[in-house]
Every structure is written in C-alpha cells, then in structure tokens.
N, C-alpha and C. Protein backbone atom coordinates (compact mmCIF):
# COMPACT_ATOMS: atom_id res chain seq x y z
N UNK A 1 0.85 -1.17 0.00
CA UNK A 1 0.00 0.00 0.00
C UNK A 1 0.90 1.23 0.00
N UNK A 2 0.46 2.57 -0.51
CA UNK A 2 1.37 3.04 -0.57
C UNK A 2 1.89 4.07 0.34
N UNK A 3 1.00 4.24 1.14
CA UNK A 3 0.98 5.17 2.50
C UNK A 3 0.90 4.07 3.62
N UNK A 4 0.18 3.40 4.05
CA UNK A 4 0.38 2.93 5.20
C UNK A 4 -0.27 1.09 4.58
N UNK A 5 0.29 0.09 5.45
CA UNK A 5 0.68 -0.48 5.44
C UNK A 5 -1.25 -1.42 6.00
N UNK A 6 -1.26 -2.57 6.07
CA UNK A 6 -2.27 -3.47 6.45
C UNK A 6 -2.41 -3.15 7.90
N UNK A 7 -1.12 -3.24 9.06
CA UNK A 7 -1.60 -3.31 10.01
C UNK A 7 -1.76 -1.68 10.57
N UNK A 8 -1.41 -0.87 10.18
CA UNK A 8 -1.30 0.79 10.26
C UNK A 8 -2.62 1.04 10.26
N UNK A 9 -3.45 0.44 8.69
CA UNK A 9 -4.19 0.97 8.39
C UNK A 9 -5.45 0.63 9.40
N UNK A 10 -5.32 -0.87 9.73
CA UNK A 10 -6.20 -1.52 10.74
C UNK A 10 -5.96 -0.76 12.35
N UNK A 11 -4.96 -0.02 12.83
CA UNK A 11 -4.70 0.21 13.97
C UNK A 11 -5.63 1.83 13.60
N UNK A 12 -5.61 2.21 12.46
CA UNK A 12 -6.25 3.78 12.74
C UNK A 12 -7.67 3.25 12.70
N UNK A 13 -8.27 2.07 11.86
CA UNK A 13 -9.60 2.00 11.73
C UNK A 13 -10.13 2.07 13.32
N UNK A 14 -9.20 0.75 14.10
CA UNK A 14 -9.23 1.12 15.33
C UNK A 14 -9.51 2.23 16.03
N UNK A 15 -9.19 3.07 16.04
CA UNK A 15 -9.30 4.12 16.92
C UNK A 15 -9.99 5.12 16.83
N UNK A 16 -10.79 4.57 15.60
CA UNK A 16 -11.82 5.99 15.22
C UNK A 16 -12.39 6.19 16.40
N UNK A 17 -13.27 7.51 16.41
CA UNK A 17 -14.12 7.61 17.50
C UNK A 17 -15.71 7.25 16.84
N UNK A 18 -16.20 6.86 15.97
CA UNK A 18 -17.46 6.33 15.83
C UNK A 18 -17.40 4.46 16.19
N UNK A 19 -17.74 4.34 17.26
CA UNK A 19 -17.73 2.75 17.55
C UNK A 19 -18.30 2.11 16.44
N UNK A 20 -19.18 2.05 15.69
CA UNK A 20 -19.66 1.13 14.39
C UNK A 20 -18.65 1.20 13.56
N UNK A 21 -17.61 2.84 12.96
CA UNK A 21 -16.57 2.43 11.92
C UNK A 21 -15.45 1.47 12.37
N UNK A 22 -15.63 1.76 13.87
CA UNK A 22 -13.65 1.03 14.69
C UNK A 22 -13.98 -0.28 14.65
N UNK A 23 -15.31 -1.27 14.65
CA UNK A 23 -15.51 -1.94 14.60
C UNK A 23 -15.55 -2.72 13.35
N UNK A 24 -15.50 -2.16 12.45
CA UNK A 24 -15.24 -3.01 11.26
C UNK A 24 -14.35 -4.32 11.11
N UNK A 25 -15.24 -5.49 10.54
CA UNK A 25 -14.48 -6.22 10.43
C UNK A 25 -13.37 -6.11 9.55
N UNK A 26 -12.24 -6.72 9.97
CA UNK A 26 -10.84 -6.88 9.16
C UNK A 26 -10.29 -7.98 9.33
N UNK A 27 -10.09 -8.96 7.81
CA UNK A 27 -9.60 -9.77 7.63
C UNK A 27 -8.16 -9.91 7.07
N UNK A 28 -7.03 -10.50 7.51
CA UNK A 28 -5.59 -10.10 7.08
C UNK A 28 -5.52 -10.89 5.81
N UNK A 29 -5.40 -11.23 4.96
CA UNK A 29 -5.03 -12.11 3.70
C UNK A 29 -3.35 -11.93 3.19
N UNK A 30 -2.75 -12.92 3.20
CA UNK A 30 -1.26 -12.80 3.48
C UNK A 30 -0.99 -14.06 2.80
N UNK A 31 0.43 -14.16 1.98
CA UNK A 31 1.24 -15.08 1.98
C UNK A 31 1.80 -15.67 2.78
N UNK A 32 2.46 -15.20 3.68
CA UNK A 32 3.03 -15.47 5.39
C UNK A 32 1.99 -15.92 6.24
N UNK A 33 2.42 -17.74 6.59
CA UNK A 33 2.21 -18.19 7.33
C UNK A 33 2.50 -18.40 8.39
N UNK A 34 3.94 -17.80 8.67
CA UNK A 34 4.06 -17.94 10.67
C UNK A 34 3.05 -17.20 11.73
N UNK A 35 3.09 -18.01 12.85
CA UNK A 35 2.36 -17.95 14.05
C UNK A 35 2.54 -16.18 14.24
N UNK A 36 3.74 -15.67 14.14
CA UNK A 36 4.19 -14.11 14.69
C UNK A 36 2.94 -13.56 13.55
N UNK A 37 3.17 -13.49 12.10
CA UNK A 37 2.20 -12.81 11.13
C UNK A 37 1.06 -12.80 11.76
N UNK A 38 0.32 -13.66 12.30
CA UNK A 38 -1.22 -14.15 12.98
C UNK A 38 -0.76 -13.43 14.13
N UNK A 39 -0.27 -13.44 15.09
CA UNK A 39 -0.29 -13.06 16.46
C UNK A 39 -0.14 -11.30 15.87
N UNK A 40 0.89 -10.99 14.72
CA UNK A 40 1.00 -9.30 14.78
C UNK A 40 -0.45 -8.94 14.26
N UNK A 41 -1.20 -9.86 13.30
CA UNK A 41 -2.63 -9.28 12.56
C UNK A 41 -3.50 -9.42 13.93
N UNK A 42 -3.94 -10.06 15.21
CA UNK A 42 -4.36 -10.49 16.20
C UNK A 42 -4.35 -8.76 17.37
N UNK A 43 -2.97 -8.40 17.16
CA UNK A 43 -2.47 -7.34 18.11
C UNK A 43 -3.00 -6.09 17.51
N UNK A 44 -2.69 -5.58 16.06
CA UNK A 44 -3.31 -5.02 15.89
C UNK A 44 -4.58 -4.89 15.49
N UNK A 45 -5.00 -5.77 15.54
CA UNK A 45 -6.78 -5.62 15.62
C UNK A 45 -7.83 -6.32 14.81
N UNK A 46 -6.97 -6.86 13.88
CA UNK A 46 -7.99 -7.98 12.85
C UNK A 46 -8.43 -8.69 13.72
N UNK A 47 -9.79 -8.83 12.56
CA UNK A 47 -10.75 -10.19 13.23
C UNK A 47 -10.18 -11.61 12.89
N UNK A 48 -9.68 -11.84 11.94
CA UNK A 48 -9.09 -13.24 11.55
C UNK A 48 -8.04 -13.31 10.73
N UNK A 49 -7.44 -14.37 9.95
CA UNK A 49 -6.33 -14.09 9.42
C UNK A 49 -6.76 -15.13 8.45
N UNK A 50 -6.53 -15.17 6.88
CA UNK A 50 -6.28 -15.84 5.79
C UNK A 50 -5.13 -16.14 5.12
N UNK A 51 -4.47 -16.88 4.43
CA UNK A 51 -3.00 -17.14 4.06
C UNK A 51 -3.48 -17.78 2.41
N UNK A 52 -3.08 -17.18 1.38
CA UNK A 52 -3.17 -17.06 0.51
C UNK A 52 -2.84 -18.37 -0.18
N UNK A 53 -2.61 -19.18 -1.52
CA UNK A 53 -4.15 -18.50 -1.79
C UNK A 53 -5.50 -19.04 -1.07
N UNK A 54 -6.48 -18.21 -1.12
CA UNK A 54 -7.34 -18.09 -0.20
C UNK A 54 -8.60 -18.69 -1.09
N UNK A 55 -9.21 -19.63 -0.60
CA UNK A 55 -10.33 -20.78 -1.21
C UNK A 55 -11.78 -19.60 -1.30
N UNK A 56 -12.07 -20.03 -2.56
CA UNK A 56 -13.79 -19.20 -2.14
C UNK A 56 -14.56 -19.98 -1.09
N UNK A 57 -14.31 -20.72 -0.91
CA UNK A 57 -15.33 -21.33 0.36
C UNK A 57 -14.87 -21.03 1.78
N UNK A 58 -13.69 -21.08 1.92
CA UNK A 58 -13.45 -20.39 3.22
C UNK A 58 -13.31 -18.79 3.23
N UNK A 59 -13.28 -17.90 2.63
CA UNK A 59 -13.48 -16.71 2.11
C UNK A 59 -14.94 -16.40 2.68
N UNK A 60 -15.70 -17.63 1.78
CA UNK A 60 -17.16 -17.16 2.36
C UNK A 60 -17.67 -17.50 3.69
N UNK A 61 -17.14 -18.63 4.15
CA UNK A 61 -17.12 -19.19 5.46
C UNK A 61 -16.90 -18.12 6.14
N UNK A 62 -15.83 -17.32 6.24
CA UNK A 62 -15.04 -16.54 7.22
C UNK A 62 -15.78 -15.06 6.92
N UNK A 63 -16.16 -14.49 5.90
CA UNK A 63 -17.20 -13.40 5.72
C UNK A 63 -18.50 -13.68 6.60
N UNK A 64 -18.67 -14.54 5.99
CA UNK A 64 -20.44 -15.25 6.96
C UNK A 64 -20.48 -14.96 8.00
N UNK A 65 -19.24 -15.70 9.41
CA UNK A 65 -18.93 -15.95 10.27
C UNK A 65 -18.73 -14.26 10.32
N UNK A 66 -18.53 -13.35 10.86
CA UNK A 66 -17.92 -12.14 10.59
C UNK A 66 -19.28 -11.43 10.47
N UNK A 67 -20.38 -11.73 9.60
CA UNK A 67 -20.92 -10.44 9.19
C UNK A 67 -22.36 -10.72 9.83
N UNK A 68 -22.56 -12.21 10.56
CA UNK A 68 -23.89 -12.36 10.58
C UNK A 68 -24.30 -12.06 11.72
C-alpha cells in the first residue's frame, strides 16, 4: 500500500471515534504463514487471518462468520 501499510491501516480504523466504523471487520489475507504474522494481525486488531491463496469457500465461510 502506498501510505500505510495493512496493520497501520487496521490500527487507525481502530481508533476511530465512531464505535460502528472502529468496529469493522478486518480480515488479514497474506502469503506469510508464521504464528508471529497471525499473532501481529491479532495485536493489531484484525478479526481473523487468511494465508493465501485463499479458497472461495473459506473466504465465504469466514465473511459469513464475521458479518452475521
């Protein structure tokens, strides 16, 4: 990205002051599979983490789960 970064961008969604925008779900979608990638997407504030490539069925699984 070219200003700020996945977890940057997730740490400001964070902090908005309208509780419905800070709450947005955020899903990380990543090549990187180590435990640290998941634990840093976890810290700053995503709801879950995906590791590429990423199946339409768990895509939709994990939207579902998330939005319902």
């Amino acid at each position: 990205m070219p200003i700020l970064n996945g977890y940057d961008t997730t740490a400001k969604i964070r902090q908005m002051e309208n509780p419905k925008k800070a709450s947005t779900p955020i899903v990380a979608m990543t090549a990187n599979v180590f435990s640290e990638d998941r634990n840093k997407a976890a810290e700053y504030g995503m709801n879950t983490f995906l590791t590429k490539p990423v199946s339409t069925k768990r895509l939709v699984e994990t939207l579902t789960e998330l939005l319902s």
